[in-house]
N, C-alpha and C. Protein backbone atom coordinates (compact mmCIF):
# COMPACT_ATOMS: atom_id res chain seq x y z
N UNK A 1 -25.09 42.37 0.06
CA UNK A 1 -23.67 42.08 0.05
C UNK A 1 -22.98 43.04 -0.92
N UNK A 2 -22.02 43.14 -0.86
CA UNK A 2 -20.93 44.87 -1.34
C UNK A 2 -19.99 43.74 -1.72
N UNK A 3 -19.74 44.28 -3.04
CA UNK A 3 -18.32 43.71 -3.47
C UNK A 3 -17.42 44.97 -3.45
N UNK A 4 -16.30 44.21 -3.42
CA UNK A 4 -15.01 45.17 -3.31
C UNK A 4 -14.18 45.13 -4.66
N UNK A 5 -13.57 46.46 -4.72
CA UNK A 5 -13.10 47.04 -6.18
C UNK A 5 -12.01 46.19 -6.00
N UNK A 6 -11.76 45.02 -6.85
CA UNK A 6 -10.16 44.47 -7.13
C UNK A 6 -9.28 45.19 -7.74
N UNK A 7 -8.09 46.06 -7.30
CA UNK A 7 -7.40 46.81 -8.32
C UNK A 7 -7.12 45.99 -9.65
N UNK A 8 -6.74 46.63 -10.86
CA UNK A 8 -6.47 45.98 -12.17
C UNK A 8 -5.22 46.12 -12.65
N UNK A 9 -4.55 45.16 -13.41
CA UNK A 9 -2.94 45.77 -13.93
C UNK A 9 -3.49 47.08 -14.54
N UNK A 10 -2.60 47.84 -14.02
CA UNK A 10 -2.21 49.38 -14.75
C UNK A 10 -1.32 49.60 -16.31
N UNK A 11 -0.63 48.43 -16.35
CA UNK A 11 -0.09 48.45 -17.26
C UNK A 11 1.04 47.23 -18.12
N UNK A 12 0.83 46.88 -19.40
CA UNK A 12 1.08 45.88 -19.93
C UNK A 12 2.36 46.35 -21.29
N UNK A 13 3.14 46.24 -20.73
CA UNK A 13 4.68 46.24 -21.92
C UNK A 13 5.69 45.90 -21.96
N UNK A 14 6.45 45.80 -23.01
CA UNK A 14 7.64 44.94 -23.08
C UNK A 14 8.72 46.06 -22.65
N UNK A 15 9.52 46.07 -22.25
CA UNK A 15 10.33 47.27 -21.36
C UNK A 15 11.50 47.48 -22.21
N UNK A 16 12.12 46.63 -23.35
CA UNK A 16 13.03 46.29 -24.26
C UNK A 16 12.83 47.14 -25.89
N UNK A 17 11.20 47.08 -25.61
CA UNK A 17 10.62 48.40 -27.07
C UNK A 17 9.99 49.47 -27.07
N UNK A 18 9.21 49.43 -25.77
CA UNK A 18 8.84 50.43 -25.29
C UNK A 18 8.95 51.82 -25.96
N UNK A 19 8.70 52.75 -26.66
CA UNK A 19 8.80 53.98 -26.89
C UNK A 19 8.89 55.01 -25.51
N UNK A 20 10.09 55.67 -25.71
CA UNK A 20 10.37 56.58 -24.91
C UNK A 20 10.06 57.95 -24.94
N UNK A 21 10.01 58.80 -23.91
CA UNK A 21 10.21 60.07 -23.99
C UNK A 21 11.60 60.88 -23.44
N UNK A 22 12.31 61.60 -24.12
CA UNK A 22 13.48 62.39 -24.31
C UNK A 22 13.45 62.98 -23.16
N UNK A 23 14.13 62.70 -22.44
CA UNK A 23 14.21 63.81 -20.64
C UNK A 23 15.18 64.83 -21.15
N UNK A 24 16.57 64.39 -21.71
CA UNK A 24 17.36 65.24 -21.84
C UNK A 24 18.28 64.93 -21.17
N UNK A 25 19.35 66.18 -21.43
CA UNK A 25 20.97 65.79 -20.58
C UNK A 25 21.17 65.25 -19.45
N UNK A 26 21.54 64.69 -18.87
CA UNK A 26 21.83 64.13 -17.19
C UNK A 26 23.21 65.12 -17.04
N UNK A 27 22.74 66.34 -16.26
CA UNK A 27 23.45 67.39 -15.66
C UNK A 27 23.50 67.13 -14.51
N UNK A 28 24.53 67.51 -13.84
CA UNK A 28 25.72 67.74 -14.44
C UNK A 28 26.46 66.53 -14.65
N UNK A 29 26.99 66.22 -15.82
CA UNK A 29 28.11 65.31 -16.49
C UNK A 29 28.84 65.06 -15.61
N UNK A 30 29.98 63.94 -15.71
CA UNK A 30 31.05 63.95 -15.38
C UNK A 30 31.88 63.43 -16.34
N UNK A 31 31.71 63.13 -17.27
CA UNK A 31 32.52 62.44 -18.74
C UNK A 31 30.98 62.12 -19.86
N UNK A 32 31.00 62.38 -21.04
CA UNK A 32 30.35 62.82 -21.91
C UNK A 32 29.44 63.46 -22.03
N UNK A 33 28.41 62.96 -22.79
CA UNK A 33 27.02 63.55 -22.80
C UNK A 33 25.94 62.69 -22.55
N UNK A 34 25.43 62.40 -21.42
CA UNK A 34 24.42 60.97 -21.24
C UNK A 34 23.22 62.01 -21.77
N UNK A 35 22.25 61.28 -22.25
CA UNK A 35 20.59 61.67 -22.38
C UNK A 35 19.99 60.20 -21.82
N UNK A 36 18.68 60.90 -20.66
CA UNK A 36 17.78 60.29 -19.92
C UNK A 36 16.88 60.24 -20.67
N UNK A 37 15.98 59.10 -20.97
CA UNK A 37 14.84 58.85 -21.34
C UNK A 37 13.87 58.11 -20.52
N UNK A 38 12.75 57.83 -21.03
CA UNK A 38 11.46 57.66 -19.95
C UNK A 38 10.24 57.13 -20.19
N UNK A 39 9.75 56.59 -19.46
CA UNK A 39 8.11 56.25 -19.76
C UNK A 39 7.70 55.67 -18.78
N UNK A 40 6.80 57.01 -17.49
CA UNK A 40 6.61 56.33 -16.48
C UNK A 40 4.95 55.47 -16.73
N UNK A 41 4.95 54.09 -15.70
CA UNK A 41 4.48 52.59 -16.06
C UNK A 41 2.94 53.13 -15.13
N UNK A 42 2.89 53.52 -14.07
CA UNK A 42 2.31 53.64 -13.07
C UNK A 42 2.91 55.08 -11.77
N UNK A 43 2.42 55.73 -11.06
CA UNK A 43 2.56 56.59 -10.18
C UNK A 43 1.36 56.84 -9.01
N UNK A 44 1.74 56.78 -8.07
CA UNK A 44 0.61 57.35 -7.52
C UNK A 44 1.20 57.92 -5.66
N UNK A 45 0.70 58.08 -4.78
CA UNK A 45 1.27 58.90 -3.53
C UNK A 45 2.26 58.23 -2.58
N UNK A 46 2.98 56.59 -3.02
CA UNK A 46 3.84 56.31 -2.45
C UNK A 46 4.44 56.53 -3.30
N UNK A 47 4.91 56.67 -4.84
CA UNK A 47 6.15 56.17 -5.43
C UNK A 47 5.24 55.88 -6.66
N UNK A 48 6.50 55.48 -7.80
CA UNK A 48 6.22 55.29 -9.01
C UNK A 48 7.15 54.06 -9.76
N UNK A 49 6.87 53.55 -10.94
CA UNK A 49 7.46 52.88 -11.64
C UNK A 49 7.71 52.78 -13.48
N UNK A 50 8.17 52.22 -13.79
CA UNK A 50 8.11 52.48 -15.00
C UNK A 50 9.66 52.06 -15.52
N UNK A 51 9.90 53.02 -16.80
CA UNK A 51 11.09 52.67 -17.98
C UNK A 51 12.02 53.39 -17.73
N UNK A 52 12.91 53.43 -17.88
CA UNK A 52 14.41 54.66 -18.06
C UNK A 52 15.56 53.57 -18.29
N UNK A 53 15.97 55.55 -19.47
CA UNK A 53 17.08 54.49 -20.45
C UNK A 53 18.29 55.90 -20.14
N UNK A 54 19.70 55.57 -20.71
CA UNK A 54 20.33 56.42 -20.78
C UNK A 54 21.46 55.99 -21.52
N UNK A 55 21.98 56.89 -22.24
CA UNK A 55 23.12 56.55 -23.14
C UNK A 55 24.25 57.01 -22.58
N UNK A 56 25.66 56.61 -23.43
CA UNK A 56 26.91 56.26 -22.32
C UNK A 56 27.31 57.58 -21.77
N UNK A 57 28.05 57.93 -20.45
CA UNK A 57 28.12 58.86 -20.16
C UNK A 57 28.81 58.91 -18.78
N UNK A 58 29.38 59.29 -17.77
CA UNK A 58 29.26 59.38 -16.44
C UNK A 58 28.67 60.36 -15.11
N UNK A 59 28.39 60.17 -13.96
CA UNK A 59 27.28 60.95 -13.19
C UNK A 59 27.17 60.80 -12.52
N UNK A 60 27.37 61.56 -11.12
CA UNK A 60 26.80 60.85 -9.51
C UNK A 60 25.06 61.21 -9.28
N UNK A 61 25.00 60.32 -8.39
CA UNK A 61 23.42 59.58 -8.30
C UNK A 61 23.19 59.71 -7.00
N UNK A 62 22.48 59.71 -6.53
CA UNK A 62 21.59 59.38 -4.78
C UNK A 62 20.42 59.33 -4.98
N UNK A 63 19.90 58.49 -3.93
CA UNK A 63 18.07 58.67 -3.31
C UNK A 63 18.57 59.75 -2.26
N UNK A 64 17.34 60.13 -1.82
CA UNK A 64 17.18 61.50 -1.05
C UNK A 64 15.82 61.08 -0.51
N UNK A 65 15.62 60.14 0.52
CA UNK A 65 14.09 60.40 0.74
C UNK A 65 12.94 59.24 -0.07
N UNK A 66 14.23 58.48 -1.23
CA UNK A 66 13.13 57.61 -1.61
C UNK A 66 14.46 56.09 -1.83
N UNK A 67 13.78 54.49 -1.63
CA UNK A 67 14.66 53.92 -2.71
C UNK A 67 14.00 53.40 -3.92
N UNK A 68 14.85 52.43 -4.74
CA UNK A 68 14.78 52.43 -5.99
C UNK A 68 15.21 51.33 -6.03
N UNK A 69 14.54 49.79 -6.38
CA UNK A 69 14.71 49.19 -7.19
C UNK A 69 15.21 48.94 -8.85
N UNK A 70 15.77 48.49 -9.50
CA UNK A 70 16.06 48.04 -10.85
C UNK A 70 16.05 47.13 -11.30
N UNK A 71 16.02 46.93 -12.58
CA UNK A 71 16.37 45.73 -13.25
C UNK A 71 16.70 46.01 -15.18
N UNK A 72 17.96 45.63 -14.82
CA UNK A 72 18.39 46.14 -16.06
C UNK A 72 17.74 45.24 -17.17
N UNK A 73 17.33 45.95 -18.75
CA UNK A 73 17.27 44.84 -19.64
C UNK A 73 18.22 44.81 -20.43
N UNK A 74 18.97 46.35 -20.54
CA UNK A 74 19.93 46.20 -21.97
C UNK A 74 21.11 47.02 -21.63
N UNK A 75 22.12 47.00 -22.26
CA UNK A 75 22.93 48.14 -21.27
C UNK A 75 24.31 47.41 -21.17
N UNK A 76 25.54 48.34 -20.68
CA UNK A 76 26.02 48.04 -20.22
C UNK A 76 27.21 49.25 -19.07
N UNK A 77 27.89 48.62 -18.17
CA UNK A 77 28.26 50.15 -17.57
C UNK A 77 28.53 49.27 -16.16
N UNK A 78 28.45 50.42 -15.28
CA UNK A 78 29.48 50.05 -13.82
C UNK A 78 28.35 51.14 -13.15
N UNK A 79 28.30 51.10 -11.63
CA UNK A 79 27.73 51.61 -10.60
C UNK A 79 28.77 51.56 -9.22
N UNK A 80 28.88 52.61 -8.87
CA UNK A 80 29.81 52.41 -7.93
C UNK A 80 29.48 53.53 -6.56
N UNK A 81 29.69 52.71 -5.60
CA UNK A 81 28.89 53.14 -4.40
C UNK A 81 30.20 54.62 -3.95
N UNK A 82 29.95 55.44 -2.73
CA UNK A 82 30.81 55.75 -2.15
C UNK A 82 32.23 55.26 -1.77
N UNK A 83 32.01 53.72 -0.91
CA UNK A 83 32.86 53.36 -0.62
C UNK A 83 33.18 52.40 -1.57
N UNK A 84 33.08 52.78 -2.32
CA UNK A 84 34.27 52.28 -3.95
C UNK A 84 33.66 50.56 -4.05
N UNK A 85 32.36 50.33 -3.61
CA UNK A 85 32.31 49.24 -4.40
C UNK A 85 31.55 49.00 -5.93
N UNK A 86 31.99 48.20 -6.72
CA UNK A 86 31.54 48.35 -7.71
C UNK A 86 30.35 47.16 -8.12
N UNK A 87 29.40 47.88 -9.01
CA UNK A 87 28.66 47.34 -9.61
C UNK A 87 28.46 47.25 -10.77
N UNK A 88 28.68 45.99 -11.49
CA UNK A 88 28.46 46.05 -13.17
C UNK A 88 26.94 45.90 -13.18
N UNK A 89 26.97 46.49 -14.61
CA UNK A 89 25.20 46.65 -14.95
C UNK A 89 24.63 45.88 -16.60
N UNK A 90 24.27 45.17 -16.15
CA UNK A 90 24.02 44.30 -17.67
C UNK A 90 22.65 43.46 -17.65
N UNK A 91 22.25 42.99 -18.96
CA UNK A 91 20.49 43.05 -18.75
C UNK A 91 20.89 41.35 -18.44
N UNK A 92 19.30 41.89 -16.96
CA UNK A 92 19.38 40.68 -15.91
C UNK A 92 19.47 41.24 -14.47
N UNK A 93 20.28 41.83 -14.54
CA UNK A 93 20.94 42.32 -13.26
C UNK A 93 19.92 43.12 -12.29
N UNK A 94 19.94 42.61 -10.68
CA UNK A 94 18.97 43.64 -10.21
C UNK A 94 19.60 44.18 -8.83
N UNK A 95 19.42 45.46 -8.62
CA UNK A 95 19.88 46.71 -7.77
C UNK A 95 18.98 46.65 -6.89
N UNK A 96 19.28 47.33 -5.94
CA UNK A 96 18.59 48.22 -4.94
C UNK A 96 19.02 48.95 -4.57
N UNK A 97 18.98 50.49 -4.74
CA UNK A 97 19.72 51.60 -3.72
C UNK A 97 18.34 51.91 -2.59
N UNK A 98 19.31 51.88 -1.76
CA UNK A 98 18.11 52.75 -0.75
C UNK A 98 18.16 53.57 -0.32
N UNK A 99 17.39 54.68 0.37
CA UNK A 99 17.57 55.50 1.27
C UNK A 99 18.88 55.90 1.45
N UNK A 100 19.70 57.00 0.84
CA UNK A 100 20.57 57.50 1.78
C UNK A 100 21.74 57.14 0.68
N UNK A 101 21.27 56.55 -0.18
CA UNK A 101 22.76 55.80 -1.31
C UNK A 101 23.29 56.52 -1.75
N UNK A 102 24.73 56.53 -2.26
CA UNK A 102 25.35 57.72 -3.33
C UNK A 102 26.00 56.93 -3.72
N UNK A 103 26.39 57.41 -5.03
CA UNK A 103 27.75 56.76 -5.95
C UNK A 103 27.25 57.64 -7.37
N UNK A 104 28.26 56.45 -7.95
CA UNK A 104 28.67 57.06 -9.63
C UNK A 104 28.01 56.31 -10.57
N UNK A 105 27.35 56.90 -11.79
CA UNK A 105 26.70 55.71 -12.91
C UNK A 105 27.82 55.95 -14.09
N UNK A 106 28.71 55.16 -14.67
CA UNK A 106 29.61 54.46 -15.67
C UNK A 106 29.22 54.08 -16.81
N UNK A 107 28.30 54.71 -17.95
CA UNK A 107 27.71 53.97 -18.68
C UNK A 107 28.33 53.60 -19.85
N UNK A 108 28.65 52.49 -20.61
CA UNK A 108 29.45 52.44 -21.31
C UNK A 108 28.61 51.78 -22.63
N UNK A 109 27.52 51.07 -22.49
CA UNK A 109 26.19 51.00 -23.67
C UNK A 109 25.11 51.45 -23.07
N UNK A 110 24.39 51.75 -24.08
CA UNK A 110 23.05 52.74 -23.73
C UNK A 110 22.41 51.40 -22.66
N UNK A 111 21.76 52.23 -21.28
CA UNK A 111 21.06 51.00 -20.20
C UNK A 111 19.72 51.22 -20.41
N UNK A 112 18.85 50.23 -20.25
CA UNK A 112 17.68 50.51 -19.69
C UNK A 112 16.87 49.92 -18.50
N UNK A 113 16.23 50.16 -17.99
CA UNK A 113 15.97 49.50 -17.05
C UNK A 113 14.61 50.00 -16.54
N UNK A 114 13.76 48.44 -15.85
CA UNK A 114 12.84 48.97 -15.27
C UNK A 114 13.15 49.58 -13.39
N UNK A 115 12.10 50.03 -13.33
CA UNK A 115 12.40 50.72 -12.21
C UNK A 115 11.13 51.01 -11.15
N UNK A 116 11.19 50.97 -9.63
CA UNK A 116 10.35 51.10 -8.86
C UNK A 116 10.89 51.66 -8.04
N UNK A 117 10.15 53.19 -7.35
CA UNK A 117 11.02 53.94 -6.86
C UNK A 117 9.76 54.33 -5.24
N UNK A 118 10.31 53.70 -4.51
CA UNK A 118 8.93 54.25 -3.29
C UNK A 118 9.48 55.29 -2.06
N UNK A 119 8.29 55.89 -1.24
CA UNK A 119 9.16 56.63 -0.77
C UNK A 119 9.92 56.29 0.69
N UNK A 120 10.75 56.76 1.05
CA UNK A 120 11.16 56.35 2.57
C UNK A 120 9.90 56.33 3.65
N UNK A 121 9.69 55.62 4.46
CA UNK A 121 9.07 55.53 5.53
C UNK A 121 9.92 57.25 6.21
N UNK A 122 8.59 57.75 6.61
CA UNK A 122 8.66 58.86 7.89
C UNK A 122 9.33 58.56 9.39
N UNK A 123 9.84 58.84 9.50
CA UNK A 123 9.79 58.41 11.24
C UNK A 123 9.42 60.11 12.10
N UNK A 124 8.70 59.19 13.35
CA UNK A 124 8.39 60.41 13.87
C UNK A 124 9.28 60.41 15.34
N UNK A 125 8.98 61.42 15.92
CA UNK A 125 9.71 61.85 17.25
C UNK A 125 9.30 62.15 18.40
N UNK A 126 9.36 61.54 19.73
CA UNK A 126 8.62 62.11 20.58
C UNK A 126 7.22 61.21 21.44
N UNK A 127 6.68 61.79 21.75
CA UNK A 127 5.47 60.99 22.63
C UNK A 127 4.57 60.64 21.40
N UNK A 128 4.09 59.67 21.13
CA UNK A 128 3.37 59.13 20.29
C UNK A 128 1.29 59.70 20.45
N UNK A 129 1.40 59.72 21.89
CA UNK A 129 0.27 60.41 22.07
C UNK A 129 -0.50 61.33 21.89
């Protein structure tokens, strides 16, 4: 008889103390100077997860090919889609952009948030055969 490998948690932390790593500016701006920070949790060939923080600032955003779950812990600020709807962002709060999203990030206290980012499903074309 063969036992089978049970995957194991990958990873155990509080997302609120976490030590970060410095990404740097979120270019291009659109009103101050935001800095991205980081600490990815897990990664592997669908997608990844983990920490990101950013201090106040403004910035347009999209997935391209992947979406993105959130969940804010600390923070505060606005998200706002294309068609002008808005989203406040405060710890608790949980997002989903998907596939194809655009808008603006508003940050008005430093955010952080966890995050799970997978990739779009492929579609294919044609005779399947």
């Amino acid at each position: 008889m063969t036992s089978a490998t049970i995957p194991a948690i990958v990873y155990d932390a509080d997302p609120q103390t976490l030590e970060l790593t410095v990404l740097g500016p979120r270019t291009p701006a659109l009103a101050g100077m935001p800095v991205e920070s980081f600490h990815v949790l897990h990664r592997d060939a669908n997608g990844r997860s983990g920490i990101w923080e950013c201090t106040p600032g403004s910035f347009d955003s999209a997935r391209n090919g992947d979406s993105e779950l959130m969940h804010f812990v600390a923070g505060a600020g606005t998200i706002t889609t294309v068609d002008g709807t808005v989203h406040e962002i405060s710890p608790g709060v949980v997002l989903v952009a998907p596939d194809g999203w655009r808008g603006t990030w508003d940050i008005r206290e430093t955010v952080r948030k966890v995050y799970t980012i997978w990739a779009a499903p492929t579609t294919t074309t044609g005779d399947p055969s």
